[in-house]
PDB file of N, CA and C in Angstrom:
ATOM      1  N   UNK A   1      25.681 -22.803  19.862  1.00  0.00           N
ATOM      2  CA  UNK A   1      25.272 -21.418  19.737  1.00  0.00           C
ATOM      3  C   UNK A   1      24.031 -21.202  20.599  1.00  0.00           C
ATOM      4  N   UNK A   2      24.256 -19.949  21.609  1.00  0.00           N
ATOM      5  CA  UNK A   2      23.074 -20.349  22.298  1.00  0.00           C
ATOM      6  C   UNK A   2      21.815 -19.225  21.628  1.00  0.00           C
ATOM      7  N   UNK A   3      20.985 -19.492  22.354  1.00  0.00           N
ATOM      8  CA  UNK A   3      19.627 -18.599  21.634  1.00  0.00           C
ATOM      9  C   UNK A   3      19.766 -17.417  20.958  1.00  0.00           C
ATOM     10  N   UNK A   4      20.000 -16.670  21.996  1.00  0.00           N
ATOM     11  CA  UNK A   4      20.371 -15.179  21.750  1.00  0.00           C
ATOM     12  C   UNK A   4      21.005 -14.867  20.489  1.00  0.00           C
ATOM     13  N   UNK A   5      22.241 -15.569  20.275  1.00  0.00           N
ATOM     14  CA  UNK A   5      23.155 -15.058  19.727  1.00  0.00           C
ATOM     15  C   UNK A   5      23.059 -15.729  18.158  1.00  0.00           C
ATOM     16  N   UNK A   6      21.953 -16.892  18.300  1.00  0.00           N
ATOM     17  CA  UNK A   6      20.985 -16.924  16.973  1.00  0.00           C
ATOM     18  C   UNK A   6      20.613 -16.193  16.564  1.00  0.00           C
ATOM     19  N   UNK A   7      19.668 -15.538  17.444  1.00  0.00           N
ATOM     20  CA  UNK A   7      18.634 -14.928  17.011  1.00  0.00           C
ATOM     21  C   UNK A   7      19.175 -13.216  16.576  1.00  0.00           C
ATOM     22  N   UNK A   8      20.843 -13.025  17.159  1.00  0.00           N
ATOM     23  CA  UNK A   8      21.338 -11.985  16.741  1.00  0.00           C
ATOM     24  C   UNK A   8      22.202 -11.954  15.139  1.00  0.00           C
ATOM     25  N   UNK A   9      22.533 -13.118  15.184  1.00  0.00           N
ATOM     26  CA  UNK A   9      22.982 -13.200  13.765  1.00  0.00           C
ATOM     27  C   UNK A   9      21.947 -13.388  12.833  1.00  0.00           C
ATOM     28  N   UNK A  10      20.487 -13.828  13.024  1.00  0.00           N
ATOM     29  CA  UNK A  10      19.565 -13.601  12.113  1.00  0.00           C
ATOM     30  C   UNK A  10      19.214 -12.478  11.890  1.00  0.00           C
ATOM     31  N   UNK A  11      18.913 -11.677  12.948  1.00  0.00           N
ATOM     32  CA  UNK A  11      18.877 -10.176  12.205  1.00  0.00           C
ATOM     33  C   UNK A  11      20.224  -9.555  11.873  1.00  0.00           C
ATOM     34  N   UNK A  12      21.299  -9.704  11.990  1.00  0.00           N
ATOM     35  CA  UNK A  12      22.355  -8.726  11.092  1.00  0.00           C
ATOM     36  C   UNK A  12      22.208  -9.348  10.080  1.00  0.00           C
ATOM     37  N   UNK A  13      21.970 -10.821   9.620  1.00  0.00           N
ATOM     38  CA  UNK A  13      21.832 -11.395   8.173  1.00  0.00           C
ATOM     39  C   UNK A  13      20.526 -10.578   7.438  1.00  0.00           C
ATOM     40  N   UNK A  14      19.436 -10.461   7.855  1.00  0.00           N
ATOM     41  CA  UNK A  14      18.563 -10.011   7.834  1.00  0.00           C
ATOM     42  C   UNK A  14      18.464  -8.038   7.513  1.00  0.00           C
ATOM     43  N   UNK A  15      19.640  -7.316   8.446  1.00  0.00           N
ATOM     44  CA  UNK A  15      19.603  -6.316   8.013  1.00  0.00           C
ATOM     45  C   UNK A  15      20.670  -6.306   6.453  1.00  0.00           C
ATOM     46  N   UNK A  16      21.792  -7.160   6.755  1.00  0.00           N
ATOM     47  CA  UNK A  16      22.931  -6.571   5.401  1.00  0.00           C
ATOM     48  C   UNK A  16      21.810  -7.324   4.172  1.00  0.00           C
ATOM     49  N   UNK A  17      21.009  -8.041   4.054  1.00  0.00           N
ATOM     50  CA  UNK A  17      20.222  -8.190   2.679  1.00  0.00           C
ATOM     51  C   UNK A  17      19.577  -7.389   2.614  1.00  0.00           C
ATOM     52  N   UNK A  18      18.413  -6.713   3.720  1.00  0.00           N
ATOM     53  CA  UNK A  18      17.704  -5.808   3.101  1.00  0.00           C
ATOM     54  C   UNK A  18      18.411  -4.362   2.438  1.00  0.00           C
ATOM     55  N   UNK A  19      19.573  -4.106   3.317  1.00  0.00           N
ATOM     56  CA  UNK A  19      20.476  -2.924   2.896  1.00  0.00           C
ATOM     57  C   UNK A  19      20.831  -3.471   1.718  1.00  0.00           C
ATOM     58  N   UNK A  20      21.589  -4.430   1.319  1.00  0.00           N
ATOM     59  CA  UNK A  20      21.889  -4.755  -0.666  1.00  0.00           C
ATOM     60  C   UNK A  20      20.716  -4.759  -1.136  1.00  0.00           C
ATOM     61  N   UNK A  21      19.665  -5.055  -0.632  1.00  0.00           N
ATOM     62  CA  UNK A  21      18.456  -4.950  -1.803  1.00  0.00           C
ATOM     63  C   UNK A  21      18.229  -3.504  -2.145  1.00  0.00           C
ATOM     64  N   UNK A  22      18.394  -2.218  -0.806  1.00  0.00           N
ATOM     65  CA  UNK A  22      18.003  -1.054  -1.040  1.00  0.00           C
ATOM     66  C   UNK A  22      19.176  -0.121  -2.021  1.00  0.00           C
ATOM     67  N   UNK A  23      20.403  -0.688  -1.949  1.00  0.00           N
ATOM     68  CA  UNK A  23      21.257  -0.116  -2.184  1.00  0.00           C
ATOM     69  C   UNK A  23      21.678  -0.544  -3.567  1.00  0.00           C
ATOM     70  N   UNK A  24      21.286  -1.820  -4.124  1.00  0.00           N
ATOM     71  CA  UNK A  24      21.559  -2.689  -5.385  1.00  0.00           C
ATOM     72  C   UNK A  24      21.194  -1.449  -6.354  1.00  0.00           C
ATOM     73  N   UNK A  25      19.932  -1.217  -6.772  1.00  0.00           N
ATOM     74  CA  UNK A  25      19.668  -0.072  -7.865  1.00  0.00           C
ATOM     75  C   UNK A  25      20.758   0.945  -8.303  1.00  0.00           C
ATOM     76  N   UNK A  26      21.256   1.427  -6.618  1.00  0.00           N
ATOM     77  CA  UNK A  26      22.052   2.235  -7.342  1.00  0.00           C
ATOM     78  C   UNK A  26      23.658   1.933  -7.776  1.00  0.00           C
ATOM     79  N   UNK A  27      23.779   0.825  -6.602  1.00  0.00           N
ATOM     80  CA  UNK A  27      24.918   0.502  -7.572  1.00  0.00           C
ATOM     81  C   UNK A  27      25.029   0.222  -8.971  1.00  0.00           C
ATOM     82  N   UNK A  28      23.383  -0.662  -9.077  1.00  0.00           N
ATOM     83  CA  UNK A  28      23.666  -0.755 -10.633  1.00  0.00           C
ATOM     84  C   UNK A  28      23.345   0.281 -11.818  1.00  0.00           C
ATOM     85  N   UNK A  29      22.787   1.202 -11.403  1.00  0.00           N
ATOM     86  CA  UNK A  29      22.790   2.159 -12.357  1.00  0.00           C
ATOM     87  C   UNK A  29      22.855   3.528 -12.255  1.00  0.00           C
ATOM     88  N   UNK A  30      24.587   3.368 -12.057  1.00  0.00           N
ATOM     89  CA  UNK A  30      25.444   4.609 -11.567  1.00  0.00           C
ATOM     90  C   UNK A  30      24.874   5.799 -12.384  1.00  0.00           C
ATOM     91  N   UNK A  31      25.060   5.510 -13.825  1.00  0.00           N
ATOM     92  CA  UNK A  31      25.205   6.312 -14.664  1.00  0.00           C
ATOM     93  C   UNK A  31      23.935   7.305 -15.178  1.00  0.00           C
ATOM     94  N   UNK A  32      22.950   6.492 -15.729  1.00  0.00           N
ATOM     95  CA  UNK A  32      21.937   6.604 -16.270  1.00  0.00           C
ATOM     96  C   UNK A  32      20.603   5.496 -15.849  1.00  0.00           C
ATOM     97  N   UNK A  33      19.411   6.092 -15.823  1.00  0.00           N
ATOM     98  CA  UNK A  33      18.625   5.163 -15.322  1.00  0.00           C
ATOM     99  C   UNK A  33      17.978   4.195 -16.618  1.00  0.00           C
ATOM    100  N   UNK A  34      18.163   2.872 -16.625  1.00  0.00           N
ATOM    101  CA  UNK A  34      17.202   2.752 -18.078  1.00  0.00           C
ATOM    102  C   UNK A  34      15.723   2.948 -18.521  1.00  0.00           C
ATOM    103  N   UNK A  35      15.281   3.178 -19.679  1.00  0.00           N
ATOM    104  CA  UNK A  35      13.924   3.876 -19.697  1.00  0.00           C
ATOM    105  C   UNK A  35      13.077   2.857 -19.120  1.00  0.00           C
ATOM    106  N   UNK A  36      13.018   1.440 -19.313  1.00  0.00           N
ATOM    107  CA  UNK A  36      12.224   0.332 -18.651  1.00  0.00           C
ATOM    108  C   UNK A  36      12.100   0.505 -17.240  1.00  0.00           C
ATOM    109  N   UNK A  37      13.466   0.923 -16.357  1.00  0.00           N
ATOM    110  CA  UNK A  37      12.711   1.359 -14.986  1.00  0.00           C
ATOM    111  C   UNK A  37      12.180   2.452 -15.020  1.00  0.00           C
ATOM    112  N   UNK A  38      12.915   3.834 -15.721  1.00  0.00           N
ATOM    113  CA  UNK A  38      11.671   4.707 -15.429  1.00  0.00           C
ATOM    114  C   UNK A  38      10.319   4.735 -16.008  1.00  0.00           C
ATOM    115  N   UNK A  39      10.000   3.811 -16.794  1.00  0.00           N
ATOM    116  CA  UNK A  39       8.701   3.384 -17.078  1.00  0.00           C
ATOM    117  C   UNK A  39       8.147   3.076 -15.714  1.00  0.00           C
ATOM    118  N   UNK A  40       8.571   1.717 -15.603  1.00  0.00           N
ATOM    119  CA  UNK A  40       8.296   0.973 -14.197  1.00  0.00           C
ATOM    120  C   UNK A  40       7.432   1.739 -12.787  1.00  0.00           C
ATOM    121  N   UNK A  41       8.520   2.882 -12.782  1.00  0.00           N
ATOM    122  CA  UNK A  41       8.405   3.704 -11.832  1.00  0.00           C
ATOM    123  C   UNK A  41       7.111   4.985 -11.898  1.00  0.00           C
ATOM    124  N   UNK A  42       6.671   4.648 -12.915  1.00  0.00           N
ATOM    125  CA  UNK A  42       5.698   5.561 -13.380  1.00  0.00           C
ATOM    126  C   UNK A  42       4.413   4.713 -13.452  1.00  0.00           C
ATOM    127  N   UNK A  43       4.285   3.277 -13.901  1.00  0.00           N
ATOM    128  CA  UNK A  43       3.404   2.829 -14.159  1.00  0.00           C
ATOM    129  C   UNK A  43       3.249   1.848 -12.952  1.00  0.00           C
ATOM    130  N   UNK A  44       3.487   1.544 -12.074  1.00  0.00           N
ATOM    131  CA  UNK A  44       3.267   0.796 -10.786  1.00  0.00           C
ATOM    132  C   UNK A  44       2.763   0.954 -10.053  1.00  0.00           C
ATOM    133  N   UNK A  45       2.653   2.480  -9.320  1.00  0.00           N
ATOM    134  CA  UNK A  45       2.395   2.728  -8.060  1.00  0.00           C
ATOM    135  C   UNK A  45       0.931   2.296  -8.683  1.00  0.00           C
ATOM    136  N   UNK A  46       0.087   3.361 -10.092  1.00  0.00           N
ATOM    137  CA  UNK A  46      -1.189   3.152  -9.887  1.00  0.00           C
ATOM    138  C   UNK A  46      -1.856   1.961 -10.062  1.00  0.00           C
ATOM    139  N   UNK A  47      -0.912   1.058 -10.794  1.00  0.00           N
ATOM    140  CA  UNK A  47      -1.587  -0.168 -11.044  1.00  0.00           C
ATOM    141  C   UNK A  47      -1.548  -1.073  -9.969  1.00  0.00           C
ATOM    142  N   UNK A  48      -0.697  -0.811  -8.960  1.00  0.00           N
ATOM    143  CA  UNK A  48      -0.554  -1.632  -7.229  1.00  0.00           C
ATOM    144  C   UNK A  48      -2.091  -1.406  -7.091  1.00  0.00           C
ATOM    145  N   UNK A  49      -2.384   0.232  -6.762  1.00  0.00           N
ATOM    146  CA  UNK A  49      -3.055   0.484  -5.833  1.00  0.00           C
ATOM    147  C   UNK A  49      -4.604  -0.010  -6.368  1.00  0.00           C
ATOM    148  N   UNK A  50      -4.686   0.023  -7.707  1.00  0.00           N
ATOM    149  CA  UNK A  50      -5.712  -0.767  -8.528  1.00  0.00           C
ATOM    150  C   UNK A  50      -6.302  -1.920  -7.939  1.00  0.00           C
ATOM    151  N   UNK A  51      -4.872  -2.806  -8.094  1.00  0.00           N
ATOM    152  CA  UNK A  51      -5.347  -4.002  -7.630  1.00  0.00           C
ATOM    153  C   UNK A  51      -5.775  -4.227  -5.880  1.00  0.00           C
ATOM    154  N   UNK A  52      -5.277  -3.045  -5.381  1.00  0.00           N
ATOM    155  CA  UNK A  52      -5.506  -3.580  -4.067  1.00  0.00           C
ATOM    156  C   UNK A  52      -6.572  -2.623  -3.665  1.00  0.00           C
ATOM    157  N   UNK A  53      -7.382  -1.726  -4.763  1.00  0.00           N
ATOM    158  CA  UNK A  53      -8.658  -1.523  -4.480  1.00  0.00           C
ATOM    159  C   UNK A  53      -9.550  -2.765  -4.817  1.00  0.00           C
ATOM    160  N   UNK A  54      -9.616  -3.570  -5.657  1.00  0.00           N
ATOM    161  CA  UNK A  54      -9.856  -4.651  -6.245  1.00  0.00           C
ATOM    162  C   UNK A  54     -10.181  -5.891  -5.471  1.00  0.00           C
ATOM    163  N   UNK A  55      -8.791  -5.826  -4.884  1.00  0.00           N
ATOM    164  CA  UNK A  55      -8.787  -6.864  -3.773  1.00  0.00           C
ATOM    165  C   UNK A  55      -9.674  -6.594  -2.406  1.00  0.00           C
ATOM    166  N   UNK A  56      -9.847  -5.407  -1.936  1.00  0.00           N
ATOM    167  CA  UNK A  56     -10.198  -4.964  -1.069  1.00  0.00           C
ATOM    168  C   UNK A  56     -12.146  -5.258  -1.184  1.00  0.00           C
ATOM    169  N   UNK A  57     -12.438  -4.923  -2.196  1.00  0.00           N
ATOM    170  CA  UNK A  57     -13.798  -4.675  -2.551  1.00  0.00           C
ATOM    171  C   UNK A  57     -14.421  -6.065  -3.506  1.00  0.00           C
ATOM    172  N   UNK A  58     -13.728  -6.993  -3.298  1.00  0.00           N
ATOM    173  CA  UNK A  58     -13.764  -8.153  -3.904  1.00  0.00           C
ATOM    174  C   UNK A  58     -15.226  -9.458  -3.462  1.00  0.00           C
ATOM    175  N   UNK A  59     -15.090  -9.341  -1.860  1.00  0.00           N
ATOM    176  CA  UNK A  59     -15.736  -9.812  -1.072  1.00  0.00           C
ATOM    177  C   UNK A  59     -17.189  -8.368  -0.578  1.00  0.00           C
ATOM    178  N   UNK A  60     -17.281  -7.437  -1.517  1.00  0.00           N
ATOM    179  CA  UNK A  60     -18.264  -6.436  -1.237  1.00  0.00           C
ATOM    180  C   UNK A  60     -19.587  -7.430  -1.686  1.00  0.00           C
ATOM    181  N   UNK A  61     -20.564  -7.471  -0.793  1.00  0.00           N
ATOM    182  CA  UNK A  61     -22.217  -8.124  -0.960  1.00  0.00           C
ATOM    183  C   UNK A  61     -22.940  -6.806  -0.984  1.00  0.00           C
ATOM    184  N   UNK A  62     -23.484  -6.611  -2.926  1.00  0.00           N
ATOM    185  CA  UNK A  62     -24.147  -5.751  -3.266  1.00  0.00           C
ATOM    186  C   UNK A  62     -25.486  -5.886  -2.994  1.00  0.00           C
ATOM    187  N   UNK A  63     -25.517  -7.285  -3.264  1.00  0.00           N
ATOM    188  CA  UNK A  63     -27.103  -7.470  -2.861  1.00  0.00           C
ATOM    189  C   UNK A  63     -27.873  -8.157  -1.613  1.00  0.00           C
ATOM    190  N   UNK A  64     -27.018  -7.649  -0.468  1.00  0.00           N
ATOM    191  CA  UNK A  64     -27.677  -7.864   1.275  1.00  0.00           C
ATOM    192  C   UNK A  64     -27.431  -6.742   1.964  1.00  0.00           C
ATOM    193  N   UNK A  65     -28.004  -6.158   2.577  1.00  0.00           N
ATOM    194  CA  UNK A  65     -28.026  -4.805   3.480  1.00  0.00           C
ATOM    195  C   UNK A  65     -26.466  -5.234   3.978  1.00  0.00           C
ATOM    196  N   UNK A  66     -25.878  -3.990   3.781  1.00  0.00           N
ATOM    197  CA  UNK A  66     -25.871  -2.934   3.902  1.00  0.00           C
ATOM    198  C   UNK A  66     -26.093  -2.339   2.335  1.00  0.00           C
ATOM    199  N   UNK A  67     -25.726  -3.514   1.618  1.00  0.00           N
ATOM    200  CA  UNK A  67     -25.580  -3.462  -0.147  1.00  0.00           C
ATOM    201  C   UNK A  67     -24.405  -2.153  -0.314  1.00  0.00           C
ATOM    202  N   UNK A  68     -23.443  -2.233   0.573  1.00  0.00           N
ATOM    203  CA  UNK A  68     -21.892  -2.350   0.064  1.00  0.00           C
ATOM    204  C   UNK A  68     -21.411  -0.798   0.449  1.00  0.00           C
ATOM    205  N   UNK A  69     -22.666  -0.300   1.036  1.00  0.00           N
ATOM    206  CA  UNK A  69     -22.515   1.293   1.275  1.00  0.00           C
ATOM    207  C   UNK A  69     -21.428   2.292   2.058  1.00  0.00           C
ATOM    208  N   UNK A  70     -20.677   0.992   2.969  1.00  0.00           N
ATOM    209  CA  UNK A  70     -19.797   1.765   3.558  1.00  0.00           C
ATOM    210  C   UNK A  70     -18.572   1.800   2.376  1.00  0.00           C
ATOM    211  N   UNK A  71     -18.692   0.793   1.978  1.00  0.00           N
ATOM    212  CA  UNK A  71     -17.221   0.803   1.639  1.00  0.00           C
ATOM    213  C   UNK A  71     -17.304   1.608   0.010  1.00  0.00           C
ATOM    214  N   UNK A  72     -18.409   1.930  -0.356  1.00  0.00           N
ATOM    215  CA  UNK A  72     -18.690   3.034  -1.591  1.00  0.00           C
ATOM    216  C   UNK A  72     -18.287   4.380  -0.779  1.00  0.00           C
ATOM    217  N   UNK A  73     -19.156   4.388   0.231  1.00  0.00           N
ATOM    218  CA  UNK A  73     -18.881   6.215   0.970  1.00  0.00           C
ATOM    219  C   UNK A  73     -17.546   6.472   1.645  1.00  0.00           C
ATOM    220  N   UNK A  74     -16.680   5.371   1.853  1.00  0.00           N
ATOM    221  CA  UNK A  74     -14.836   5.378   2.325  1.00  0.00           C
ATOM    222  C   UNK A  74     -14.210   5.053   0.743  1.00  0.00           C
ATOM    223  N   UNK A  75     -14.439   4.678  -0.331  1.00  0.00           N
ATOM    224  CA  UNK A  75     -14.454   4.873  -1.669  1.00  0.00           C
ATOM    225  C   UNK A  75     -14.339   6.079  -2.356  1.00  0.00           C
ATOM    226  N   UNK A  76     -15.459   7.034  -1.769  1.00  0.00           N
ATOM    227  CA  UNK A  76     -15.446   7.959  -2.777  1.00  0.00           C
ATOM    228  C   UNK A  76     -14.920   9.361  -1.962  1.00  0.00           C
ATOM    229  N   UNK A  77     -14.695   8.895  -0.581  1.00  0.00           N
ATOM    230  CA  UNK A  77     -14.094   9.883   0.115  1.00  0.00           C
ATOM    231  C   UNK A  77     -12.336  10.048  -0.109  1.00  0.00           C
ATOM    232  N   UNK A  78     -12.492   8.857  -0.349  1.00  0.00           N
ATOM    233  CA  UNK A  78     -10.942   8.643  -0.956  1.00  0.00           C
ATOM    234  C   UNK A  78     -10.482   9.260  -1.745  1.00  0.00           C
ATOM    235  N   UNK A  79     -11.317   8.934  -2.799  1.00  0.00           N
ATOM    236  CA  UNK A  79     -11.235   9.662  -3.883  1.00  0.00           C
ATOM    237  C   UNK A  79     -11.261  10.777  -4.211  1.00  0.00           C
ATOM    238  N   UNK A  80     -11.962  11.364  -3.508  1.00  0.00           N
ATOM    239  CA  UNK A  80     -12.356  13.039  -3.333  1.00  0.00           C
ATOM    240  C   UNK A  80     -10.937  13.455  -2.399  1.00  0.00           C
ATOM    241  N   UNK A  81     -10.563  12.960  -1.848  1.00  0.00           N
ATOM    242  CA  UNK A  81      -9.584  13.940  -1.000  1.00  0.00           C
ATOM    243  C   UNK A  81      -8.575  13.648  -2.078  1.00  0.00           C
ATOM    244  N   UNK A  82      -7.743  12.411  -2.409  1.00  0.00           N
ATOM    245  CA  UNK A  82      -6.947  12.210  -3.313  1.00  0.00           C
ATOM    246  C   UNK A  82      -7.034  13.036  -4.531  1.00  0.00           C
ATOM    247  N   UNK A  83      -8.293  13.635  -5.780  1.00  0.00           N
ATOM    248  CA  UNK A  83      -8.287  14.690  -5.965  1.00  0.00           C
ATOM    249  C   UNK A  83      -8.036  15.751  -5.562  1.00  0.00           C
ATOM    250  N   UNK A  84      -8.375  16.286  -4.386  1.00  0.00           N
ATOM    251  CA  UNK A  84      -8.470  17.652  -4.056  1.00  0.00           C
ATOM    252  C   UNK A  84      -6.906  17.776  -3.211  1.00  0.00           C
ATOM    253  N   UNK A  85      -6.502  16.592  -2.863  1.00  0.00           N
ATOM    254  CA  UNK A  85      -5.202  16.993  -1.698  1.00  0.00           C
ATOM    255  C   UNK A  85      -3.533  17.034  -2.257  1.00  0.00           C
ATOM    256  N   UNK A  86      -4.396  15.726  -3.350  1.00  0.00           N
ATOM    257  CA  UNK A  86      -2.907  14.731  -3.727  1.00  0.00           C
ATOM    258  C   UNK A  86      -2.174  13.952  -2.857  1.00  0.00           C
ATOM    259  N   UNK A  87      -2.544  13.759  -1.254  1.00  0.00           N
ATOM    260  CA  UNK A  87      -1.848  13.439  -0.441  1.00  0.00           C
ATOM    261  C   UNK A  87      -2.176  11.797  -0.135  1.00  0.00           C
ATOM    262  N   UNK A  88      -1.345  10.768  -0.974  1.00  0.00           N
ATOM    263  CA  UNK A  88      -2.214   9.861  -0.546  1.00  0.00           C
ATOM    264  C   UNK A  88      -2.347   9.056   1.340  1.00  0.00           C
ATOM    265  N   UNK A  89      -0.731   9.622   1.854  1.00  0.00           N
ATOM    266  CA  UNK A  89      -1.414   9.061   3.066  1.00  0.00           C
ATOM    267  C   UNK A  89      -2.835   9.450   4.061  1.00  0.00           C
ATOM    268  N   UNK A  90      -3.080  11.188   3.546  1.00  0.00           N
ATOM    269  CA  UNK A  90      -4.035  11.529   4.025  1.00  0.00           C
ATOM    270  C   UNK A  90      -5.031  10.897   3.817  1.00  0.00           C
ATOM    271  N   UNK A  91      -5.283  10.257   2.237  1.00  0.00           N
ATOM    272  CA  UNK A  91      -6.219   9.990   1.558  1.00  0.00           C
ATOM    273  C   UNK A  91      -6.363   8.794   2.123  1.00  0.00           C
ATOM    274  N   UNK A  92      -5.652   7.426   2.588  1.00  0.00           N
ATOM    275  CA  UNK A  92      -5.938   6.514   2.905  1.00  0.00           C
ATOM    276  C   UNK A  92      -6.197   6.445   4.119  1.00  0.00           C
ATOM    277  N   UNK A  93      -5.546   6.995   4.974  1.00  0.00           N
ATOM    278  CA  UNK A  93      -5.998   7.150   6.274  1.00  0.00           C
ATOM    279  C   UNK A  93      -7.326   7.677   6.651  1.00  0.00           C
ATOM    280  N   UNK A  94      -7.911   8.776   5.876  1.00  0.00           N
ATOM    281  CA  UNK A  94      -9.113   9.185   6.655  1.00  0.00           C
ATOM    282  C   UNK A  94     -10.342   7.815   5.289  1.00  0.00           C
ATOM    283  N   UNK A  95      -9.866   7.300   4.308  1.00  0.00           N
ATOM    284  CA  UNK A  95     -10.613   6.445   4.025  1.00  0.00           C
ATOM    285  C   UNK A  95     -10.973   5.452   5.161  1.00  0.00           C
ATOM    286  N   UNK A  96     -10.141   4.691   5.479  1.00  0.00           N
ATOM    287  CA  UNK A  96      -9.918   3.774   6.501  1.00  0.00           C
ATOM    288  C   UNK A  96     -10.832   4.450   7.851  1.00  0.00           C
ATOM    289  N   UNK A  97     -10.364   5.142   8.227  1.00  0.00           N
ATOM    290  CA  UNK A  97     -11.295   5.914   9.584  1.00  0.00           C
ATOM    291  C   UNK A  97     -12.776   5.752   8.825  1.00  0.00           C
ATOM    292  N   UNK A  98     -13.016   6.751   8.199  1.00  0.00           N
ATOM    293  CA  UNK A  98     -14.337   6.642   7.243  1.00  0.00           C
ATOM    294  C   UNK A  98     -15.221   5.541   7.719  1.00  0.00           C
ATOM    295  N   UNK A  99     -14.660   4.076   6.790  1.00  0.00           N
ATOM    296  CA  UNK A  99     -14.897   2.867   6.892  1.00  0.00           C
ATOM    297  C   UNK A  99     -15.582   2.350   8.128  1.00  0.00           C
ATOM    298  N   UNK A 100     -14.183   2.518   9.095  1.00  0.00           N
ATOM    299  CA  UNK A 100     -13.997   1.844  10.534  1.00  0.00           C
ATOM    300  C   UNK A 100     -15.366   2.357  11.165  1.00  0.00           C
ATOM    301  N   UNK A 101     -15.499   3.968  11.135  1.00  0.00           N
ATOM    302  CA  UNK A 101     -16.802   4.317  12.028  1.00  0.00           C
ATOM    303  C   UNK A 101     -17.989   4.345  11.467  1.00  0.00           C
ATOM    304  N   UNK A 102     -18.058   4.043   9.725  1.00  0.00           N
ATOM    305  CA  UNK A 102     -19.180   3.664   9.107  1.00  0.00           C
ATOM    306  C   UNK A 102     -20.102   1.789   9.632  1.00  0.00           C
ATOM    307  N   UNK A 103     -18.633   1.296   9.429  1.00  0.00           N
ATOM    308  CA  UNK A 103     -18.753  -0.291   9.969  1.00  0.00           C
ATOM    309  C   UNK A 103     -19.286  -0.406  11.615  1.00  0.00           C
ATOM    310  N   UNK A 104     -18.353   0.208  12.229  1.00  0.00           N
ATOM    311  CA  UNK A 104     -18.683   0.442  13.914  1.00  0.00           C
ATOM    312  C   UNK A 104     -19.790   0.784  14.313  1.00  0.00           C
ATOM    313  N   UNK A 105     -20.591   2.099  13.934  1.00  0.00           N
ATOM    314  CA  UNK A 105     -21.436   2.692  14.543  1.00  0.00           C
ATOM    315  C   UNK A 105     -22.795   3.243  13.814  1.00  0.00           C
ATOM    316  N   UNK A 106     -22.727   2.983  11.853  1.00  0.00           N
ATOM    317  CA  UNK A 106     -23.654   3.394  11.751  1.00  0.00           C
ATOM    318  C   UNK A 106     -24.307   1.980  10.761  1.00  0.00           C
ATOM    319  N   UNK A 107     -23.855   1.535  10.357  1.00  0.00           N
ATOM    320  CA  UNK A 107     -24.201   0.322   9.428  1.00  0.00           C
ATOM    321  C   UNK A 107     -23.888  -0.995  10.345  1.00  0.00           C
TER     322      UNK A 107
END
């Protein structure tokens, strides 16, 4: 088998699993959804994003200059737009910018 045609059957293997993984749910629950996923589906997104504020701010040094200030003021900008927008890609994206030109150019 030469290279290529490896590396082409790894991705069609590669696409038909991810398609059964996307498509599995609904085959399996033609009918009715059970309440445990729609729990699931309710209680995840915020507890992801929890942890990966968590994770993110984990390695924050409160007590050496800058004492953690950018990433409080891309924190609470977050937060504030995510209130006021609901939009979270907006919300993460201009956090992130926030950050980037707090880190870059003023801290």
């Amino acid at each position: 088998m030469t290279a290529s045609a490896h590396s082409a059957l790894l991705v069609a293997v590669m696409a038909v699993v991810t398609m059964l993984l996307r498509f599995l749910p609904f085959l399996m629950f033609k009918k009715k959804t059970p309440a445990y996923v729609s729990y699931l589906g309710r209680v995840l997104p915020p507890a992801i994003i929890g942890m990966l504020v968590v994770y993110c701010l984990k390695d924050v040094r409160v007590l050496s200059p800058p004492f953690g200030a950018p990433e409080l003021i891309a924190c609470l900008l977050t937060g504030l737009l995510q209130a006021w927008r609901r939009n979270s890609l907006l919300s993460i994206l201009a956090g992130t910018a926030a950050y980037m030109l707090l880190v870059q150019l003023v801290f």
